[in-house]
N, C-alpha and C. Protein backbone atom coordinates (compact mmCIF):
# COMPACT_ATOMS: atom_id res chain seq x y z
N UNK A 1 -6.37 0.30 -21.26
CA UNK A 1 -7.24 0.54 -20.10
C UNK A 1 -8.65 0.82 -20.59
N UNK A 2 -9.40 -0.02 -19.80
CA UNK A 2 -10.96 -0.11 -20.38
C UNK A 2 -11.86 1.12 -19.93
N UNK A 3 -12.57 2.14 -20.10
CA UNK A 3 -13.63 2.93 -20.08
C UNK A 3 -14.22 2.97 -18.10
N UNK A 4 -14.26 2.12 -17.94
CA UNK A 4 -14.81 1.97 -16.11
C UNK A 4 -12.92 1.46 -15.41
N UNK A 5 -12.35 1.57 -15.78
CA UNK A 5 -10.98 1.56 -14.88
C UNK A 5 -10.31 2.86 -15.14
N UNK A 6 -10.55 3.76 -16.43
CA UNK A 6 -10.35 4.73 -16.42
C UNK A 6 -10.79 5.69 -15.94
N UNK A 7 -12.11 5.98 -16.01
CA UNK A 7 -13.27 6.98 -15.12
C UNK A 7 -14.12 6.36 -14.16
N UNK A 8 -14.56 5.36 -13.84
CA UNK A 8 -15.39 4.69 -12.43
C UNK A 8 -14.50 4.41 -11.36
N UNK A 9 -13.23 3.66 -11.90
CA UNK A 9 -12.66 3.19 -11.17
C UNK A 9 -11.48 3.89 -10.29
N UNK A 10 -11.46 4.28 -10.38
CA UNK A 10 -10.59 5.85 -9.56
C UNK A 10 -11.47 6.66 -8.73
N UNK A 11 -12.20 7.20 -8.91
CA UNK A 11 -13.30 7.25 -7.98
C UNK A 11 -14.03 6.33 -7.02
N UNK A 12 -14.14 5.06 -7.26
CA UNK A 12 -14.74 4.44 -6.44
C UNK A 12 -13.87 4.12 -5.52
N UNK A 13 -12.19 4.01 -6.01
CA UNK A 13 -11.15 3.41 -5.01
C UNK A 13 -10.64 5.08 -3.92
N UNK A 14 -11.19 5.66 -4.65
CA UNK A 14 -10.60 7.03 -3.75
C UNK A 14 -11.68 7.42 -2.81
N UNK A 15 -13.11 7.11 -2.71
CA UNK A 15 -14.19 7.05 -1.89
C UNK A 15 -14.11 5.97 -0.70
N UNK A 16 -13.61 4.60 -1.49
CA UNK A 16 -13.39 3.99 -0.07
C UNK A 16 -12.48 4.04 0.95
N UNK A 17 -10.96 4.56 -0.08
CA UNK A 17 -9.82 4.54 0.70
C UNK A 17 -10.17 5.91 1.77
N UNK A 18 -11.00 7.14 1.35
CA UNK A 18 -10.85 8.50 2.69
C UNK A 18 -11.95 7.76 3.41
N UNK A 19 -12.27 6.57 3.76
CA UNK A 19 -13.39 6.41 5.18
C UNK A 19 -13.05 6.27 6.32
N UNK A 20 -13.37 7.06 6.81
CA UNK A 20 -13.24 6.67 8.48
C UNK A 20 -12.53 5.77 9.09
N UNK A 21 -12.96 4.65 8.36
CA UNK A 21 -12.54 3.51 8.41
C UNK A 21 -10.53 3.24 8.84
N UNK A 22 -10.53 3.72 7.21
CA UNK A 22 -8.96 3.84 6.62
C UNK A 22 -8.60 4.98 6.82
N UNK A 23 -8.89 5.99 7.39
CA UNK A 23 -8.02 6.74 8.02
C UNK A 23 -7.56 6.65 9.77
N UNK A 24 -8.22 5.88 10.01
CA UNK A 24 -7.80 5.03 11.34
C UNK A 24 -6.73 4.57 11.04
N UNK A 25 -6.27 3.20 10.19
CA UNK A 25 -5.17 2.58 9.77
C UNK A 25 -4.38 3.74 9.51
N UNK A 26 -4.46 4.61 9.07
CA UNK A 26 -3.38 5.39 8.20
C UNK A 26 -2.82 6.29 9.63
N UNK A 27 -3.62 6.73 10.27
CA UNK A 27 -3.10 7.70 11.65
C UNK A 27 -2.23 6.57 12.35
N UNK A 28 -2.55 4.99 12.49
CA UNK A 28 -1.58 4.53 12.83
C UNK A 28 -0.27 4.09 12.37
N UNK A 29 -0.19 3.74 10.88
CA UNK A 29 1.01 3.54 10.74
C UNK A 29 2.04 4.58 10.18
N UNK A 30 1.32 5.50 8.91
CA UNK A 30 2.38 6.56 8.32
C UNK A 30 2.69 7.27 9.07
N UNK A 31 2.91 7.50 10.25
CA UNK A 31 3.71 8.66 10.89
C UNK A 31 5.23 7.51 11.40
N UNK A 32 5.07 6.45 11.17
CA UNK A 32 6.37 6.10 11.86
C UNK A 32 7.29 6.30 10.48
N UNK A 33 7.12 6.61 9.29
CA UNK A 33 8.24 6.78 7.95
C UNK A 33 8.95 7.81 8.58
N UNK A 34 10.29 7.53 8.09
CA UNK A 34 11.41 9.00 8.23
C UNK A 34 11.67 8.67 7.11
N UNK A 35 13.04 9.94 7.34
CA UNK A 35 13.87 10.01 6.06
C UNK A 35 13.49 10.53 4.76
N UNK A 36 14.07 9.70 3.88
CA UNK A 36 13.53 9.61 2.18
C UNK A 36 12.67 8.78 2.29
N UNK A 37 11.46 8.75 2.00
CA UNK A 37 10.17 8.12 1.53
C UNK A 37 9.78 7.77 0.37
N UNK A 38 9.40 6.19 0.29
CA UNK A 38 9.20 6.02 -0.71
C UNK A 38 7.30 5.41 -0.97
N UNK A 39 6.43 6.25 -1.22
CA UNK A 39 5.33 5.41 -1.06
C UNK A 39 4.93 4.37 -2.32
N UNK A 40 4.23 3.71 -2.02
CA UNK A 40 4.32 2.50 -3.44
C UNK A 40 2.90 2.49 -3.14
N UNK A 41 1.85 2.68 -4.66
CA UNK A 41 0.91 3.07 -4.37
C UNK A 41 0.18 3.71 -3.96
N UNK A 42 0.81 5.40 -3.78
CA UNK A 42 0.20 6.48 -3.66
C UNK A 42 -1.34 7.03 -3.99
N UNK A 43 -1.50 6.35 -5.13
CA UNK A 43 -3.07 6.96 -5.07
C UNK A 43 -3.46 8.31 -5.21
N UNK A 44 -4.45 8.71 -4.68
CA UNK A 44 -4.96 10.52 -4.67
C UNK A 44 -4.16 10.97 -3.48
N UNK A 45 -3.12 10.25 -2.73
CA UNK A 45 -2.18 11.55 -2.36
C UNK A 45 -2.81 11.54 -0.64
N UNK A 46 -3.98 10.31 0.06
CA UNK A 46 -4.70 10.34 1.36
C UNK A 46 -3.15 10.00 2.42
N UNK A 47 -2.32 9.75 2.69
CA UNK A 47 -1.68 9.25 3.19
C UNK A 47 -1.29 10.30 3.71
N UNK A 48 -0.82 11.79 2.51
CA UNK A 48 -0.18 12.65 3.00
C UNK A 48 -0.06 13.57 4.37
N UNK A 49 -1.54 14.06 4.87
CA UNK A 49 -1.74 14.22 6.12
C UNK A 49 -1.10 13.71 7.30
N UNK A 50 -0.64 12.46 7.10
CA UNK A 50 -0.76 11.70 8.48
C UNK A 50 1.11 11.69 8.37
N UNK A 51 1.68 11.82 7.47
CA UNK A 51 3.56 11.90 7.73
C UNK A 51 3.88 12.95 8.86
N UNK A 52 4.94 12.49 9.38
CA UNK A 52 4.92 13.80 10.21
C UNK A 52 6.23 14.46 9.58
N UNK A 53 6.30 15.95 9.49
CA UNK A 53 7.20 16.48 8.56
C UNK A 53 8.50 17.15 9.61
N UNK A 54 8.33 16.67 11.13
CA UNK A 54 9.78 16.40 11.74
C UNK A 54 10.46 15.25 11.42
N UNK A 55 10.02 14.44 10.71
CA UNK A 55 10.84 13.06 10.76
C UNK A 55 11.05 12.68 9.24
N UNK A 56 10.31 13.61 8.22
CA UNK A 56 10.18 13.36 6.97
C UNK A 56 11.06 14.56 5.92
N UNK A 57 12.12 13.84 5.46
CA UNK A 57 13.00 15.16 4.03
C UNK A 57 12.21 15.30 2.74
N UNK A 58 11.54 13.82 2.24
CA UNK A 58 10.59 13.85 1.12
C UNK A 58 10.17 12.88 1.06
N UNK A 59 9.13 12.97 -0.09
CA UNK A 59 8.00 11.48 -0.13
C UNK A 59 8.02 11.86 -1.38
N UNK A 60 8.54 10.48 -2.39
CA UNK A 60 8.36 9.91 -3.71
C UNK A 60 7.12 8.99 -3.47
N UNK A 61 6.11 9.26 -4.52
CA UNK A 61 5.22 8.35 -4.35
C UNK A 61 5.27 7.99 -5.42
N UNK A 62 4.72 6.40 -6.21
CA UNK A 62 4.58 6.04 -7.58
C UNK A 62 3.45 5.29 -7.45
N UNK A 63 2.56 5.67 -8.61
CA UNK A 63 1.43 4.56 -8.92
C UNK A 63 1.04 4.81 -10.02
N UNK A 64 0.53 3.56 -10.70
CA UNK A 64 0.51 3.83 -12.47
C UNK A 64 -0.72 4.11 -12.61
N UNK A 65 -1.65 4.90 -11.58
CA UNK A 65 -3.10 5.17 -11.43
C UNK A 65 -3.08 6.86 -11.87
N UNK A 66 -2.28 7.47 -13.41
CA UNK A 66 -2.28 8.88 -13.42
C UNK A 66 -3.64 9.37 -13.21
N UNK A 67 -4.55 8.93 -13.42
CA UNK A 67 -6.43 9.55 -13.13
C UNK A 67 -6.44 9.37 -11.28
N UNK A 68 -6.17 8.66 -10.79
CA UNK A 68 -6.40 8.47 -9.16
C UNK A 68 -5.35 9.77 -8.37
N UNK A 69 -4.34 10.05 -8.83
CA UNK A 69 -3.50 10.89 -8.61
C UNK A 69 -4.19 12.22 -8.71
N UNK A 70 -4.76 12.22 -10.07
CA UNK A 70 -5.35 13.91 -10.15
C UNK A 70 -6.63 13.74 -9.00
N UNK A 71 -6.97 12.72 -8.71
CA UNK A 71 -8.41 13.62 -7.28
C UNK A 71 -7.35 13.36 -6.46
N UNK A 72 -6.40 13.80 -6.46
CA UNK A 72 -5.40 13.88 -5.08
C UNK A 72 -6.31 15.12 -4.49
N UNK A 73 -6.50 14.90 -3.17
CA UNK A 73 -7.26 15.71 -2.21
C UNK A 73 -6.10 17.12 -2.17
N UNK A 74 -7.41 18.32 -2.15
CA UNK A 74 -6.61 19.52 -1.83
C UNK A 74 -6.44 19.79 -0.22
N UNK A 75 -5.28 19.80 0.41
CA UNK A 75 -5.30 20.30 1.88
C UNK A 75 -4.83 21.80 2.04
N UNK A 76 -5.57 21.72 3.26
CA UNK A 76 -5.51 23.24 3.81
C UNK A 76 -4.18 24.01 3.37
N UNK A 77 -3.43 23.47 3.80
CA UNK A 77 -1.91 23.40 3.81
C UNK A 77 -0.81 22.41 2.96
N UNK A 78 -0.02 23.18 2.35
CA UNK A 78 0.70 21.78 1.67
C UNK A 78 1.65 21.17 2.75
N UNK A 79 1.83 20.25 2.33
CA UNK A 79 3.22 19.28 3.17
C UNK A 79 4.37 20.62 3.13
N UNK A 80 4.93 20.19 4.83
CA UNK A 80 6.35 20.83 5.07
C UNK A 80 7.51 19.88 4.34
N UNK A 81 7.29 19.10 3.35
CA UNK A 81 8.17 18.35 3.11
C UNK A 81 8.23 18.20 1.55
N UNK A 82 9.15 18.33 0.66
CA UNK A 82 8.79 17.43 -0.82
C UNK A 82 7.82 16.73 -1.02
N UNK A 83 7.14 16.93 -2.33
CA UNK A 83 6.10 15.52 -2.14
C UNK A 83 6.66 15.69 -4.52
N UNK A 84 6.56 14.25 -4.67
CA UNK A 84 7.27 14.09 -5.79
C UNK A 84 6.25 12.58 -6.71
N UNK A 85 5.27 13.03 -7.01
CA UNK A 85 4.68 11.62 -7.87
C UNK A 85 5.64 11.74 -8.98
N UNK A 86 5.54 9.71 -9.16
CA UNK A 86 6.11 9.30 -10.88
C UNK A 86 4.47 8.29 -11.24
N UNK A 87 4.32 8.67 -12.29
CA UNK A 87 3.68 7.56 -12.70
C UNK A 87 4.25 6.25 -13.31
N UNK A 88 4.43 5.28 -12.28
CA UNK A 88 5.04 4.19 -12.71
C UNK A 88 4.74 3.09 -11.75
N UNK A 89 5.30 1.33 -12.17
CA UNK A 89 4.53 0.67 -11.01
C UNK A 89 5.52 0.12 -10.32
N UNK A 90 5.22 -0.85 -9.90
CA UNK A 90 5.94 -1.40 -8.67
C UNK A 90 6.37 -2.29 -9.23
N UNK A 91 6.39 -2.91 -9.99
CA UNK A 91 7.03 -4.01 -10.79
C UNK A 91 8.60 -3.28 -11.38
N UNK A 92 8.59 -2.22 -11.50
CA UNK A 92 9.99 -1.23 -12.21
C UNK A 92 9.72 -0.03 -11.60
N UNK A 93 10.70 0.49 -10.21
CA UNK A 93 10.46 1.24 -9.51
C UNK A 93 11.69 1.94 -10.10
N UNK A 94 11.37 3.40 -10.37
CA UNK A 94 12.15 3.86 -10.98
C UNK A 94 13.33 4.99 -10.02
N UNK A 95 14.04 4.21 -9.09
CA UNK A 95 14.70 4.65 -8.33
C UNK A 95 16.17 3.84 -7.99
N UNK A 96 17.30 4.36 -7.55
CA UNK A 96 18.14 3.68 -6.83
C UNK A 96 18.48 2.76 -6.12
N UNK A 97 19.42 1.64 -6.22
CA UNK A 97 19.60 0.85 -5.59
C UNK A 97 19.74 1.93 -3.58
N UNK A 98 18.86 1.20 -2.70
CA UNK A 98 19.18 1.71 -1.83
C UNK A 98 19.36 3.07 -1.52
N UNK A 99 18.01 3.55 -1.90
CA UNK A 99 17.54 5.02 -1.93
C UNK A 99 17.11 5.65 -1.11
N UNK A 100 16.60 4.78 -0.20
CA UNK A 100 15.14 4.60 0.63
C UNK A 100 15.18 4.61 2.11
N UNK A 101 14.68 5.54 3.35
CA UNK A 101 15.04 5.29 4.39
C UNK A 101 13.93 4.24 4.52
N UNK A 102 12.86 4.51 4.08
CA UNK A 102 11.32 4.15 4.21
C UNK A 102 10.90 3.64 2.98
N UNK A 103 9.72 2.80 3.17
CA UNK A 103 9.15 2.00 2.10
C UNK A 103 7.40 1.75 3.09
N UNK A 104 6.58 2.90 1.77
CA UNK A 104 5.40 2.72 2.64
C UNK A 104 4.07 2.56 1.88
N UNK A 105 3.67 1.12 1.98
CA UNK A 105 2.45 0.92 1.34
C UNK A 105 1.28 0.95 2.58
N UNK A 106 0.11 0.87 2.03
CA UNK A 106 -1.42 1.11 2.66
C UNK A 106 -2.62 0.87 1.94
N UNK A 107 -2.93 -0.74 1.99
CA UNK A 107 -3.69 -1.27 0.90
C UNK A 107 -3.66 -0.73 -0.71
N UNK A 108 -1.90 -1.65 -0.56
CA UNK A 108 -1.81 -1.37 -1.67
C UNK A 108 -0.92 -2.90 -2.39
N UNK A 109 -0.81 -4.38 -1.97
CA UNK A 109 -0.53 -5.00 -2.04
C UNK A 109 -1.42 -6.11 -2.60
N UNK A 110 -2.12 -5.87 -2.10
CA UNK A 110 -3.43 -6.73 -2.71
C UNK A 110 -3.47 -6.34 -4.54
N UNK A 111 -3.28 -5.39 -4.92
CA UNK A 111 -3.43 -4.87 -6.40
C UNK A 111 -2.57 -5.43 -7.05
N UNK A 112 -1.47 -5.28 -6.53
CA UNK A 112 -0.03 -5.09 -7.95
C UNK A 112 0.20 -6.80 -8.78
N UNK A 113 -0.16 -6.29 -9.62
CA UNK A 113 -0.15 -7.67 -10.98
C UNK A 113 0.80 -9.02 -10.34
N UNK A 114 2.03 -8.56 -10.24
CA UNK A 114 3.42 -9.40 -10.15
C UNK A 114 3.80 -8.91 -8.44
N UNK A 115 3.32 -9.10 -7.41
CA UNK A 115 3.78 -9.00 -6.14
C UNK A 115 5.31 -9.49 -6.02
N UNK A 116 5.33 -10.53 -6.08
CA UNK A 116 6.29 -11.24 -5.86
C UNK A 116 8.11 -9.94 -6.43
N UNK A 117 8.04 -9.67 -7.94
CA UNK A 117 8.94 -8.37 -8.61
C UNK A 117 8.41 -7.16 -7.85
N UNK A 118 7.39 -7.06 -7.45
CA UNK A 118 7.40 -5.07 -6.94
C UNK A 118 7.98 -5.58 -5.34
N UNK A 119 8.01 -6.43 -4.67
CA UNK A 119 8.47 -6.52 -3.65
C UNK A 119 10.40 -6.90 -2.95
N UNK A 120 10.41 -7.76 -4.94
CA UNK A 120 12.15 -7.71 -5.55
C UNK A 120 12.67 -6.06 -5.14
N UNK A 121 11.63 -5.28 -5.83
CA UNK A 121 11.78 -3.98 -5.95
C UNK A 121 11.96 -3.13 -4.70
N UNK A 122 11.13 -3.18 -3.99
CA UNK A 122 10.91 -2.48 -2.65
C UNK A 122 12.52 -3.08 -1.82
N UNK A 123 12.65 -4.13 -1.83
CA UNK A 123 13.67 -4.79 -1.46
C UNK A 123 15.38 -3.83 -2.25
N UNK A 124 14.95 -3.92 -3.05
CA UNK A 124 16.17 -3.38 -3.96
C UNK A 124 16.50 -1.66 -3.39
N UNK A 125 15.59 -0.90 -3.08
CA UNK A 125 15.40 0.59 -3.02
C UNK A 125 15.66 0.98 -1.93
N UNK A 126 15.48 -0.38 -0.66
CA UNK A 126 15.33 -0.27 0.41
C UNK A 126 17.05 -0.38 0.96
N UNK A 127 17.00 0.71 1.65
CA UNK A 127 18.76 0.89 2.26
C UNK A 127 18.81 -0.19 3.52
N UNK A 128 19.65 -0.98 3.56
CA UNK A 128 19.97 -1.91 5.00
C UNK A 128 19.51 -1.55 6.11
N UNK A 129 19.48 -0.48 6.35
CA UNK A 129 18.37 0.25 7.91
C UNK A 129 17.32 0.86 7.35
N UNK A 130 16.91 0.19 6.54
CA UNK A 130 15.67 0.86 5.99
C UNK A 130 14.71 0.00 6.74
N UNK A 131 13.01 0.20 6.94
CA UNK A 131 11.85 0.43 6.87
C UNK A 131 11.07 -0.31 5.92
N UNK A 132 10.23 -0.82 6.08
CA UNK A 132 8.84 -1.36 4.96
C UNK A 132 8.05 -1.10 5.77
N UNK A 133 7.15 -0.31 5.93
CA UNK A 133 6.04 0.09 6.91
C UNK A 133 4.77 -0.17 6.04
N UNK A 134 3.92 -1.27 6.34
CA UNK A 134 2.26 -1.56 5.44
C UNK A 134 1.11 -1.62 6.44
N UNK A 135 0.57 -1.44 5.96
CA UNK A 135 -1.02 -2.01 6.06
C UNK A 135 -1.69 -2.35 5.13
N UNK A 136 -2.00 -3.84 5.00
CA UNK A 136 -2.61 -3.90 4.46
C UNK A 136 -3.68 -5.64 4.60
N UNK A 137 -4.55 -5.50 3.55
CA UNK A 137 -5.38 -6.97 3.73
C UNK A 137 -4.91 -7.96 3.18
N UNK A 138 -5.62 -9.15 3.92
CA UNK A 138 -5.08 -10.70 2.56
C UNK A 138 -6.10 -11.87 3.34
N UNK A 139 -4.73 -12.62 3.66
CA UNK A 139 -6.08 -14.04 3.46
C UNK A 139 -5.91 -14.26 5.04
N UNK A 140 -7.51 -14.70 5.16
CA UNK A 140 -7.44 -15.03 6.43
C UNK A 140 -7.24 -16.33 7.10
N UNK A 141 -7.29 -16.22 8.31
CA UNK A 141 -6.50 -17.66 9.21
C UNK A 141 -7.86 -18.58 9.16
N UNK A 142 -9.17 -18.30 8.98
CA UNK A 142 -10.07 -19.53 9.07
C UNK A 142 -10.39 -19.59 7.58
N UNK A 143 -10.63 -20.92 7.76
CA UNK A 143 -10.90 -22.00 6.48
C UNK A 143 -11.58 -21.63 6.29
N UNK A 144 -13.46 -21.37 6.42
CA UNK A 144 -14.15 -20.93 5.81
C UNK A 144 -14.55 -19.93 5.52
N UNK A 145 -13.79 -18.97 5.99
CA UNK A 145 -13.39 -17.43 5.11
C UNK A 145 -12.46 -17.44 4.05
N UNK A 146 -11.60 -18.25 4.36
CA UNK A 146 -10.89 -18.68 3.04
C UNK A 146 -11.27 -19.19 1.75
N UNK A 147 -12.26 -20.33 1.96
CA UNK A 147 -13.23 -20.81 1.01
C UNK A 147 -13.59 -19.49 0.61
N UNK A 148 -14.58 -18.48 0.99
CA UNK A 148 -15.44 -17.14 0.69
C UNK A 148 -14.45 -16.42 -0.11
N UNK A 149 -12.96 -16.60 0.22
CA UNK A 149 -11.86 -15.28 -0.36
C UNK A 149 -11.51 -15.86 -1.69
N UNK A 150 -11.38 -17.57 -1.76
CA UNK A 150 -10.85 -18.37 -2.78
C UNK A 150 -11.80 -18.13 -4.21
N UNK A 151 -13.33 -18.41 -3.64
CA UNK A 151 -14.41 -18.02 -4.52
C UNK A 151 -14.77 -17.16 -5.27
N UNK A 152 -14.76 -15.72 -4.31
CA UNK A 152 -14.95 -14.59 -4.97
C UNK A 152 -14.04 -13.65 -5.63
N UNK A 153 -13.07 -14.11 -5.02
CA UNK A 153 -11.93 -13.60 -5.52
C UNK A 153 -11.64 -13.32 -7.82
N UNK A 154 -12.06 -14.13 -8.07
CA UNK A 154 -11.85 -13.63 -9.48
C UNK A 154 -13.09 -12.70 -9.68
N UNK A 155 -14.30 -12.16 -9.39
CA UNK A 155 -14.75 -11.74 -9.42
C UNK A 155 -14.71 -10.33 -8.94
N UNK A 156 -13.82 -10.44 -7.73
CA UNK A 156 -14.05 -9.12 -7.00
C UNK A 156 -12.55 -8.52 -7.72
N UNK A 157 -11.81 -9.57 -7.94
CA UNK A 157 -10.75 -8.89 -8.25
C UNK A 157 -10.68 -7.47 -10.21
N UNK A 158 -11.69 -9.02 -10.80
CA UNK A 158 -12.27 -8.01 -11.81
C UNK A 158 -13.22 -6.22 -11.62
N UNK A 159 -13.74 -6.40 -10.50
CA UNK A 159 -14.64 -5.14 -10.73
C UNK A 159 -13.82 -4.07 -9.55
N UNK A 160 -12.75 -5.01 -8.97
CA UNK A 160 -11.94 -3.92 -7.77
C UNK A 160 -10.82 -3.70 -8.10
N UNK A 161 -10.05 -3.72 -9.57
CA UNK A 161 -8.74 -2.85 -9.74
C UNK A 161 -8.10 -3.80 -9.57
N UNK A 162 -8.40 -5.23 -9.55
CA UNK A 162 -7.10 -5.89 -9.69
C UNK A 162 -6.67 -6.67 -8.26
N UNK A 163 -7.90 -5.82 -6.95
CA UNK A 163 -7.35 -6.22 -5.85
C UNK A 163 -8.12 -7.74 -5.85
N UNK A 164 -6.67 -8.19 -4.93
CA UNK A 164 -6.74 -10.06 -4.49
C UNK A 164 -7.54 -10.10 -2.75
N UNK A 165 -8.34 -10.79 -2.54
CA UNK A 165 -8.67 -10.97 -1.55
C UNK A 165 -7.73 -11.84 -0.62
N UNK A 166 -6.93 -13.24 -0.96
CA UNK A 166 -6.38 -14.38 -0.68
C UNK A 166 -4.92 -13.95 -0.49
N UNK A 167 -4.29 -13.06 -0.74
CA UNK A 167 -3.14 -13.39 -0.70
C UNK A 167 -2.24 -13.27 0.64
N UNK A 168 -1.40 -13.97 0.80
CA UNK A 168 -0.44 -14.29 1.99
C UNK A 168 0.53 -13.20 2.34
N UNK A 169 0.17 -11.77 2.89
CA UNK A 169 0.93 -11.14 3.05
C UNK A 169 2.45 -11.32 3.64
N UNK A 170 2.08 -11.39 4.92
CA UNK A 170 3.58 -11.94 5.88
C UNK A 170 4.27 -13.11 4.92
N UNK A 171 3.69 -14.24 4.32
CA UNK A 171 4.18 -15.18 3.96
C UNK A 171 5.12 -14.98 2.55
N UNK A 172 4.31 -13.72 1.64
CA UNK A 172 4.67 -13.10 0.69
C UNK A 172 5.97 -12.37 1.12
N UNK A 173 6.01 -11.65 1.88
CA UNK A 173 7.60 -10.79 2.49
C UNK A 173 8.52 -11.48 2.88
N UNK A 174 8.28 -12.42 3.84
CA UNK A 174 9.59 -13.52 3.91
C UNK A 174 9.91 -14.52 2.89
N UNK A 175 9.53 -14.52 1.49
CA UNK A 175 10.00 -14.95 0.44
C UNK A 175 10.53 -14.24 0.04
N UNK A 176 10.27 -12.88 -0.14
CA UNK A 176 11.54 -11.79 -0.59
C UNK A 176 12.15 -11.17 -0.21
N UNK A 177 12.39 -12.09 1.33
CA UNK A 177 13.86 -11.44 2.06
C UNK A 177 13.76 -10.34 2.81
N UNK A 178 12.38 -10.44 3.41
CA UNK A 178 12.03 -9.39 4.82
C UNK A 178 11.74 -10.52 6.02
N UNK A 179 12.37 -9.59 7.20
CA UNK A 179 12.05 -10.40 8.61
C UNK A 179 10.88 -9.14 9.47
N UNK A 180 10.44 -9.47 10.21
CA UNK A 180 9.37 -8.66 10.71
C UNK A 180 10.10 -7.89 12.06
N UNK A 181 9.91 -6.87 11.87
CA UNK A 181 10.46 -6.04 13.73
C UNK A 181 9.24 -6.23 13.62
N UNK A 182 8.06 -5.77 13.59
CA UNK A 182 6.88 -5.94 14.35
C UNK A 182 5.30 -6.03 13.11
N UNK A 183 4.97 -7.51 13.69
CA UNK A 183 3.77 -7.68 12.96
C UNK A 183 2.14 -8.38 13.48
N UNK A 184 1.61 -7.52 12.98
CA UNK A 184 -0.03 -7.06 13.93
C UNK A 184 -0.74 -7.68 12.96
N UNK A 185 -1.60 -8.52 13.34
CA UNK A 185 -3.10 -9.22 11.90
C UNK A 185 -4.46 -9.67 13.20
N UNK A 186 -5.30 -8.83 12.31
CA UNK A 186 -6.86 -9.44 13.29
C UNK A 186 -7.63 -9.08 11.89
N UNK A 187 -8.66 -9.61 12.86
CA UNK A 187 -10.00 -9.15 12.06
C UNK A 187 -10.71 -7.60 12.19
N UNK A 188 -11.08 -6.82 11.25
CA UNK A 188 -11.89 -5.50 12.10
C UNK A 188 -12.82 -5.59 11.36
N UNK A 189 -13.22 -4.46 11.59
CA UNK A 189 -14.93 -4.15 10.91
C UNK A 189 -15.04 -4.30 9.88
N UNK A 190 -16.09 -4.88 9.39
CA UNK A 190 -16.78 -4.99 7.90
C UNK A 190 -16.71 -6.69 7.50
N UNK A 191 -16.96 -6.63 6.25
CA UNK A 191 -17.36 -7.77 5.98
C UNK A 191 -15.97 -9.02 5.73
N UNK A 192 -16.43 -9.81 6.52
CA UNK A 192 -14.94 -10.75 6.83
C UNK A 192 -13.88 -10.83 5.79
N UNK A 193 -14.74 -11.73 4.72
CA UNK A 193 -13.58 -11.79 3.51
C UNK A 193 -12.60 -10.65 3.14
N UNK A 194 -12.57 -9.35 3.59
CA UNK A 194 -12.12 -8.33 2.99
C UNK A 194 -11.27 -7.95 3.85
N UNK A 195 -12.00 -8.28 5.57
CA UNK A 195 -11.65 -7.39 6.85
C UNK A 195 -10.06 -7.78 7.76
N UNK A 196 -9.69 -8.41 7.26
CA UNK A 196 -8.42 -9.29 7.43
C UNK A 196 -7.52 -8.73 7.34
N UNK A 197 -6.80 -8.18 8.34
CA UNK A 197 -5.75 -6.77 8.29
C UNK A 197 -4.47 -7.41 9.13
N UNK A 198 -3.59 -7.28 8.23
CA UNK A 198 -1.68 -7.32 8.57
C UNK A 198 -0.85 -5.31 8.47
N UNK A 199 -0.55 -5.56 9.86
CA UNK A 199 0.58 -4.15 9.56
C UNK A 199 1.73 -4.49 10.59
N UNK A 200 2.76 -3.59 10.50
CA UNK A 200 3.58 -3.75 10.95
C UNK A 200 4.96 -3.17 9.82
N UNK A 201 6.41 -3.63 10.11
CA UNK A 201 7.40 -3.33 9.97
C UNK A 201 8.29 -4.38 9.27
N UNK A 202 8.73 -4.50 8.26
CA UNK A 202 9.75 -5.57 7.71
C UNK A 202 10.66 -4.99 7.55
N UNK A 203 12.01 -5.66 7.58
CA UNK A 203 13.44 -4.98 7.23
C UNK A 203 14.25 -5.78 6.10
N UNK A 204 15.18 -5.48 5.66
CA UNK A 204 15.75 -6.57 4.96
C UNK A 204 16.68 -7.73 6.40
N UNK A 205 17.14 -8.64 5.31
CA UNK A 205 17.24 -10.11 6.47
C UNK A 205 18.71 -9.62 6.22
């Protein structure tokens, strides 16, 4: 790990993820997790607020970001619930077959090296009435935002941690054996190439 992914880059991803912005997304989807929780891509720990701890026993979070973890935000109050980081990634989730009531990412798909294996994974952890609850970005439905995502994309992906602008979320999950109970994609604020938002619910098929 290079010098600016170790110290710049954890900071800059933990400044954008608490905006206004993204804590909108986050009040809407993390409160629907129950159960055992599994977050993938935890980060500095922003998500935690928004679980609700009638519906929640614990939250395993993993991300191989150990520097993004320590500015985990201090709250007033700790969680009424377990809260349990591993540092490890999504490519080798270091948990049980079918562990999982819940499976909860939040722009955190766009990053992971090998999507295609951390989603083998999520799949694997995930109990038959389990949950995949995301939000997150990818590629959009017009062509010439696409062109803009296709372009910049090795670029942005170098100075942003790895994140992909282009990639096919929904299209990505039903290759690894998720069907959608419910799935939401528009455009919102900010600058198009980026602004391209999928959430919703996958289950196993």
């Amino acid at each position: 790990m290079n010098w600016y992914d170790r110290y710049i880059l954890p900071h800059i991803i933990h400044f954008v993820c608490k905006t206004g912005f993204a804590g909108e997304k986050r009040e809407r989807v993390v409160p629907m997790a129950h159960g055992d929780v599994l977050e993938v891509g935890i980060g500095s720990g922003l998500n935690l607020p928004y679980y609700d701890p009638g519906k929640v026993r614990r939250v395993v979070g993993i991300d191989p970001s150990g520097e993004l973890w320590r500015l985990q935000v201090k709250q007033t109050s700790k969680p009424a619930f377990p809260v349990e980081y591993i540092q490890a990634s999504a490519e080798a989730i270091p948990l049980e077959d079918q562990s999982a009531d819940t499976v909860l990412t939040t722009f955190t798909l766009c990053s992971i090296p090998n999507l295609s294996k951390a989603l083998e994974e999520i799949h694997r952890v995930l109990k038959p009435s389990g949950q995949f609850i995301f939000f997150e970005h990818g590629k959009a439905p017009d062509r010439s935002i696409q062109c803009w995502q296709n372009s910049i994309n090795p670029v942005w992906k170098k100075f942003g941690g790895g994140c992909n602008l282009n990639r096919d979320i929904p299209g990505l999950l039903r290759d690894s054996g998720f069907v959608f109970e419910t799935l939401e994609e528009r455009y919102d604020s900010g600058w198009k190439p980026a602004s391209y938002h999928y959430w919703g619910i996958a289950r196993k098929k």
